[in-house]
Protein backbone atom coordinates (compact mmCIF):
# COMPACT_ATOMS: atom_id res chain seq x y z
CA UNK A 1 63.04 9.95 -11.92
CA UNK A 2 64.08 13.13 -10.37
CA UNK A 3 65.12 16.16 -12.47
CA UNK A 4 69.20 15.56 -11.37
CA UNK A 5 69.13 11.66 -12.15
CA UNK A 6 67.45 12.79 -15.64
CA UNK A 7 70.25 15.02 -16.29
CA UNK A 8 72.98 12.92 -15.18
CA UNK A 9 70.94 10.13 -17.99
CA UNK A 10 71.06 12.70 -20.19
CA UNK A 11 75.12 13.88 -20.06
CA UNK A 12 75.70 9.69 -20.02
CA UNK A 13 73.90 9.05 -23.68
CA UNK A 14 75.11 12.28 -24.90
CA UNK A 15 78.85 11.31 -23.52
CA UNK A 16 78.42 7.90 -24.95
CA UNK A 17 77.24 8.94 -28.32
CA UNK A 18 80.17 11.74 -28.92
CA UNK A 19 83.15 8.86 -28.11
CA UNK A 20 81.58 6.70 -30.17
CA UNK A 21 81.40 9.06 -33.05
CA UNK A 22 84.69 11.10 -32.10
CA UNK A 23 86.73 7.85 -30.00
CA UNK A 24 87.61 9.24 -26.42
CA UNK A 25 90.63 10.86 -26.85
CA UNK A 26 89.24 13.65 -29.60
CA UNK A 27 86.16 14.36 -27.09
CA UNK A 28 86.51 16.96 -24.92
CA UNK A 29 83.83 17.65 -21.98
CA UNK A 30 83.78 21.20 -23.42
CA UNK A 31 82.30 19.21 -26.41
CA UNK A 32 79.98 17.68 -24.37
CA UNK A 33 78.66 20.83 -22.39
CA UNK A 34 78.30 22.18 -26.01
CA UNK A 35 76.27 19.47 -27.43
CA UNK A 36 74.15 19.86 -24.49
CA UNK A 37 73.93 23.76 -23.93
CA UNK A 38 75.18 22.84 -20.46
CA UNK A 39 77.39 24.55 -18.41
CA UNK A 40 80.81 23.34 -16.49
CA UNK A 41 78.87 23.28 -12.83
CA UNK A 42 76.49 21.38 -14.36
CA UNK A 43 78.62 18.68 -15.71
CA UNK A 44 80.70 18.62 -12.74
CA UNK A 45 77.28 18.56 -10.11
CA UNK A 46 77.68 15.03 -11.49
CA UNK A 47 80.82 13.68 -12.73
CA UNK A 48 84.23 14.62 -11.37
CA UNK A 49 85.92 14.37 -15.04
CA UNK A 50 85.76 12.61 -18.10
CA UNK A 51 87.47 9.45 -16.87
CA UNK A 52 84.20 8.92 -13.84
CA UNK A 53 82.16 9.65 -16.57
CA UNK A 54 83.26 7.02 -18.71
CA UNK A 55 83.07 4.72 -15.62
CA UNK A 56 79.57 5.71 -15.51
CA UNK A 57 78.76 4.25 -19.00
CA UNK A 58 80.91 1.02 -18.15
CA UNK A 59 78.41 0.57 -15.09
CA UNK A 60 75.56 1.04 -17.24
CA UNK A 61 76.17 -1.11 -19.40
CA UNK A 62 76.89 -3.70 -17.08
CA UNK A 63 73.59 -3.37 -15.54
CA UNK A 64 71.86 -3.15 -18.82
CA UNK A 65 73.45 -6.56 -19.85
CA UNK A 66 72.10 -8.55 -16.81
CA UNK A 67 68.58 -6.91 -17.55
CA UNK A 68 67.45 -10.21 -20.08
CA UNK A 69 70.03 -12.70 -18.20
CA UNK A 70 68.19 -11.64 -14.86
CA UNK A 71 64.81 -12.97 -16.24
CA UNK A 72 65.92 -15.92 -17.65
CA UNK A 73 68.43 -16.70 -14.30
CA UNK A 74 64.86 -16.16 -12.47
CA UNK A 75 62.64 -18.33 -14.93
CA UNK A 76 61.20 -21.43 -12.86
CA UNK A 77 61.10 -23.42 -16.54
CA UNK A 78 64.77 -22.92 -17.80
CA UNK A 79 67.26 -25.38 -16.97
CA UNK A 80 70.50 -24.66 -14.54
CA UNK A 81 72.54 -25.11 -18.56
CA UNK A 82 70.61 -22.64 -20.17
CA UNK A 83 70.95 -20.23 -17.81
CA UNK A 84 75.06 -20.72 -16.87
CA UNK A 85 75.15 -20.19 -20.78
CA UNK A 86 73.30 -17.04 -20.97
CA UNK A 87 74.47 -15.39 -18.06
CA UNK A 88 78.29 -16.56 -19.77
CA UNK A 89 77.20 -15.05 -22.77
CA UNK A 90 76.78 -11.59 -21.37
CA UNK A 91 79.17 -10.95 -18.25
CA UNK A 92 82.29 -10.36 -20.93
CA UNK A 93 83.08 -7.35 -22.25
CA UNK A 94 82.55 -9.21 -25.65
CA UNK A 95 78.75 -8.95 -25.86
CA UNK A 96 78.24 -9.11 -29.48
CA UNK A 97 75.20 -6.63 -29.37
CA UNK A 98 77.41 -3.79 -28.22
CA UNK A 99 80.27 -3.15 -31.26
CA UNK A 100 80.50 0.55 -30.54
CA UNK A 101 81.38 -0.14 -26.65
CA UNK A 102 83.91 -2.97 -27.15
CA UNK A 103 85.36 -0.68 -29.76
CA UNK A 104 85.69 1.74 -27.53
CA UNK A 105 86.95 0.09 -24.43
CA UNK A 106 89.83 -1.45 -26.67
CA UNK A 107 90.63 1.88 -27.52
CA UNK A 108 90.81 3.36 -23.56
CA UNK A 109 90.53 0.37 -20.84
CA UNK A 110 93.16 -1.83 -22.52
CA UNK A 111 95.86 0.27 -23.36
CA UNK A 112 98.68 0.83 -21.23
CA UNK A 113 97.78 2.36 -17.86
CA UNK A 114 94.40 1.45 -17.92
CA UNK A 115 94.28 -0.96 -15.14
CA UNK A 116 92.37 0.78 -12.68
CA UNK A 117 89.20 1.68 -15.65
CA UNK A 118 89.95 -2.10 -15.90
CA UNK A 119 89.39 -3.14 -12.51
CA UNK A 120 86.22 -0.72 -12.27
CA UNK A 121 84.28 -2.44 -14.91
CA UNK A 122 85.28 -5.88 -13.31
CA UNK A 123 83.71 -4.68 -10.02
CA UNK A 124 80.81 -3.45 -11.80
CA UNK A 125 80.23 -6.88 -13.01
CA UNK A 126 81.15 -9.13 -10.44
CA UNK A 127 78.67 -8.95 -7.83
CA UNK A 128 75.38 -8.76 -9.85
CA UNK A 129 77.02 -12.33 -11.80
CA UNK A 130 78.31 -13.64 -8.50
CA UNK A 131 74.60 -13.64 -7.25
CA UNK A 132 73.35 -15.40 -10.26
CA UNK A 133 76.49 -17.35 -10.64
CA UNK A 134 75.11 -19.04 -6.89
CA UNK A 135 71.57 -19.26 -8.02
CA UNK A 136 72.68 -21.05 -11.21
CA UNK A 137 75.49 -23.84 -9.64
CA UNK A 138 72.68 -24.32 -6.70
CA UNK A 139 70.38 -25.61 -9.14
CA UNK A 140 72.95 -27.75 -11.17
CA UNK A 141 73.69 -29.86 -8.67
CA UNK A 142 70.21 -30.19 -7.63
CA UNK A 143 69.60 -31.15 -11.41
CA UNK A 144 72.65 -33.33 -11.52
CA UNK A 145 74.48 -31.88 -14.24
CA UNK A 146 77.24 -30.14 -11.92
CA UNK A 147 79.26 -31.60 -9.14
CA UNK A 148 81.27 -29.77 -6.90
CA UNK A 149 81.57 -29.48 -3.27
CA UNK A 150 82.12 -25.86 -3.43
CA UNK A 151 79.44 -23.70 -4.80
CA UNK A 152 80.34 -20.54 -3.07
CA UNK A 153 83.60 -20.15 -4.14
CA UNK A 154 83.46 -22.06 -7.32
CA UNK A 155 81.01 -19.19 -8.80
CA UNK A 156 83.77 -16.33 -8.21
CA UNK A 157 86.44 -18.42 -9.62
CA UNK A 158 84.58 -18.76 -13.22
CA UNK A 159 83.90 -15.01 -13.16
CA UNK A 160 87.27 -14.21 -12.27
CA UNK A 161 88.64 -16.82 -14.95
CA UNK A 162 86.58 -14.93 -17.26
CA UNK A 163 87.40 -11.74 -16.34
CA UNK A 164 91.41 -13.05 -16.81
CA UNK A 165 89.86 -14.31 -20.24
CA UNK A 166 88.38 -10.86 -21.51
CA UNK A 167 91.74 -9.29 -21.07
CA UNK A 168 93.30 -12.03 -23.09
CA UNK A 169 90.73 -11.69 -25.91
CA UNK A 170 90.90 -7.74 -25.81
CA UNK A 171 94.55 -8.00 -26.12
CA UNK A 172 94.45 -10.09 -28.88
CA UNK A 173 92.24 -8.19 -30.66
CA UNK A 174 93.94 -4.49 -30.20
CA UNK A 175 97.34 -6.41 -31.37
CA UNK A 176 98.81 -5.71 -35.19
CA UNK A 177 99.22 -9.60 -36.23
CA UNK A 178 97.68 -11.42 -38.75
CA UNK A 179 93.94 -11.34 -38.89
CA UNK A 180 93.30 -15.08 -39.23
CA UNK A 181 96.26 -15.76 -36.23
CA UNK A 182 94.28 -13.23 -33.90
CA UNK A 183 90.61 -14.82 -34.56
CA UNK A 184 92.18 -18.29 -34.28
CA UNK A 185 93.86 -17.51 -30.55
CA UNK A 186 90.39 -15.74 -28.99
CA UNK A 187 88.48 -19.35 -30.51
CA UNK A 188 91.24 -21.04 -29.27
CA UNK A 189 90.80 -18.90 -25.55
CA UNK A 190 87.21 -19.43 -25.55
CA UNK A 191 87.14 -22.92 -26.00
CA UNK A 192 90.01 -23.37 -23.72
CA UNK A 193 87.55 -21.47 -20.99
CA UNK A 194 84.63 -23.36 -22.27
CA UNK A 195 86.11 -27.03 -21.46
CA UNK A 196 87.45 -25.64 -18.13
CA UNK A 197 84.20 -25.03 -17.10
CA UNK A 198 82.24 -27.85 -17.64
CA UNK A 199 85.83 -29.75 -15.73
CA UNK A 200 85.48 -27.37 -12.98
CA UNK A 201 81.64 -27.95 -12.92
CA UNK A 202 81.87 -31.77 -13.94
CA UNK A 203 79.14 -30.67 -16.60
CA UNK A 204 78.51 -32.96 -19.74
CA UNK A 205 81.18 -32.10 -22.39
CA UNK A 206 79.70 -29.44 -24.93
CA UNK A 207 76.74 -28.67 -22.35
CA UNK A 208 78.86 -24.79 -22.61
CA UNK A 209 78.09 -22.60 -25.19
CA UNK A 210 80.00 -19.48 -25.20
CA UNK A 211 79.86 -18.83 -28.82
CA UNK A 212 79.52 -18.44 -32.42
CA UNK A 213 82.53 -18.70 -34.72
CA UNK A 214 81.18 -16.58 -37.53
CA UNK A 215 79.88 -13.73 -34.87
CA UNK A 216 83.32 -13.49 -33.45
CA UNK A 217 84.72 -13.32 -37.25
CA UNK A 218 81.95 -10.48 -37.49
CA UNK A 219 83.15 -8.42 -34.53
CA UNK A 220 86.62 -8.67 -35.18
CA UNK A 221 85.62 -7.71 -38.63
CA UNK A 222 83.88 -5.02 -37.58
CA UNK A 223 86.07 -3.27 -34.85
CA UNK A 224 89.14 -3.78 -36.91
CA UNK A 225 87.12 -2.44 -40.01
CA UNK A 226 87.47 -4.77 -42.62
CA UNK A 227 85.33 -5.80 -45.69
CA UNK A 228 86.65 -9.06 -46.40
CA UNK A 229 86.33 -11.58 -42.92
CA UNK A 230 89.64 -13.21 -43.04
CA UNK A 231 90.70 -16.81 -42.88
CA UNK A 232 91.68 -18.40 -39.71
CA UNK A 233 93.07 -21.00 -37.83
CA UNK A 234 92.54 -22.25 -34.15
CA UNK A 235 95.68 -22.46 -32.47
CA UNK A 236 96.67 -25.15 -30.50
C-alpha cells in the first residue's frame, strides 16, 4: 500500500473511532488533525470535508460487509438459498455486527436533509450486491427453487426494495414511540420483505431468512440504550 493510501486508512479509523466515541456532530476535523498530529493540508490532500469523509467510512464498510458474503456467493458447494440469505443478511444498513455504525448513521444519514449521504451509501452498495444478486437468481432457477422470467431486473428490484426497507426500519428506530410498538413494526417490515421475496422469486415459503427476533430486540436495545429489552408486538 502506498504511503498516501496508508494515510488516508489511517485519518478513516481515526475519523471513525472519534464519532463513535464523540457522535458526529461534537467531532470536529480540528479534533481529528489533533488526534493524529496531522496538519489541515494533510487532511484535506484527501478528503474535501468531514461530510466526504464520512462517505468514505460508509464505502468501507460496504465493501467490508461483502468480504465473507463474496466467498460464500462464490462457493461451488452452497446452495442458490444459502447464499440469497447471506448476501440479504448483509447488504442493509442493519448488519448486526456493526452497533457503533448503525448508531451512528441514525444519528447523521437519517435525519432531515440527509438524503444525498443516503443515496451515497445506497450506491455504494448496489452494484457489488447487484453482481451477486445475478450470480445468485442464475443459479436458483437452475436449481429450481426460483422462477422468474426476469433475472436481470428482478435482482435490482429486491435491492432497491430493500434499500426502501432500511429507511423504513431506520425511521422506526430513530422515532420516540413505544419500545415494544417500534420492535413490533421493523419484525413486522422484515417479514413483510421476507414473504415478498420468496413471491417475487416463487421460492418455497420460509426458504428466506432475514433474521433473528431476539438480535433485533438486542440492537434496538442497544442503540436506544436500554437495560431492560422491552416487550413487543408484531403489527399487522
Amino acid at each position: 500500500m502506498k504511503k498516501g493510501d496508508v494515510r488516508k486508512q489511517q485519518i478513516l479509523e481515526t475519523a471513525e473511532r472519534l464519532f463513535y466515541q464523540n457522535g458526529y456532530e461534537n467531532t470536529s476535523v480540528q479534533m481529528i488533525l489533533d488526534e493524529m498530529n496531522l496538519s489541515k493540508g494533510g487532511f484535506y490532500h484527501h478528503f474535501e470535508s468531514k461530510l466526504s469523509l464520512l462517505e468514505a467510512i460508509c464505502v468501507r464498510k460496504a465493501e467490508e460487509s461483502y468480504e465473507n458474503v463474496e466467498q460464500v456467493v462464490y462457493d461451488m458447494d452452497a446452495n442458490a438459498l444459502t447464499k440469497l440469505n447471506a448476501l440479504l443478511g448483509r447488504s442493509g444498513l442493519f448488519d448486526q455486527d456493526s452497533m457503533d455504525f448503525i448508531a451512528l448513521m441514525l444519528q447523521v444519514a437519517y435525519r432531515e436533509g440527509s438524503i444525498l449521504l443516503r443515496e451515497r451509501m445506497k450506491q455504494a452498495s448496489m452494484a457489488r450486491a447487484l453482481t451477486y444478486m445475478h450470480v445468485i437468481i442464475s443459479q436458483g432457477i437452475r436449481e429450481k427453487v426460483f422462477y422468474t422470467p426476469h433475472r436481470e431486473e428482478i435482482g435490482k428490484m429486491l435491492l432497491m426494495l430493500g434499500h426502501n426497507l432500511t429507511d423504513e426500519i431506520a425511521s422506526a428506530i430513530a422515532s420516540d414511540g413505544p419500545a415494544h410498538s417500534i420492535i413490533g413494526k421493523v419484525v413486522s417490515l422484515l417479514e413483510t420483505y421476507r414473504h415478498s421475496i420468496e413471491l417475487i422469486l416463487n421460492a418455497p415459503y420460509g426458504s428466506i431468512v432475514l433474521y433473528d427476533v431476539y438480535k433485533i430486540v438486542d440492537m434496538y436495545c442497544k442503540i436506544k440504550g436500554l437495560i431492560t429489552p422491552p416487550e413487543f408486538i408484531v403489527e399487522d
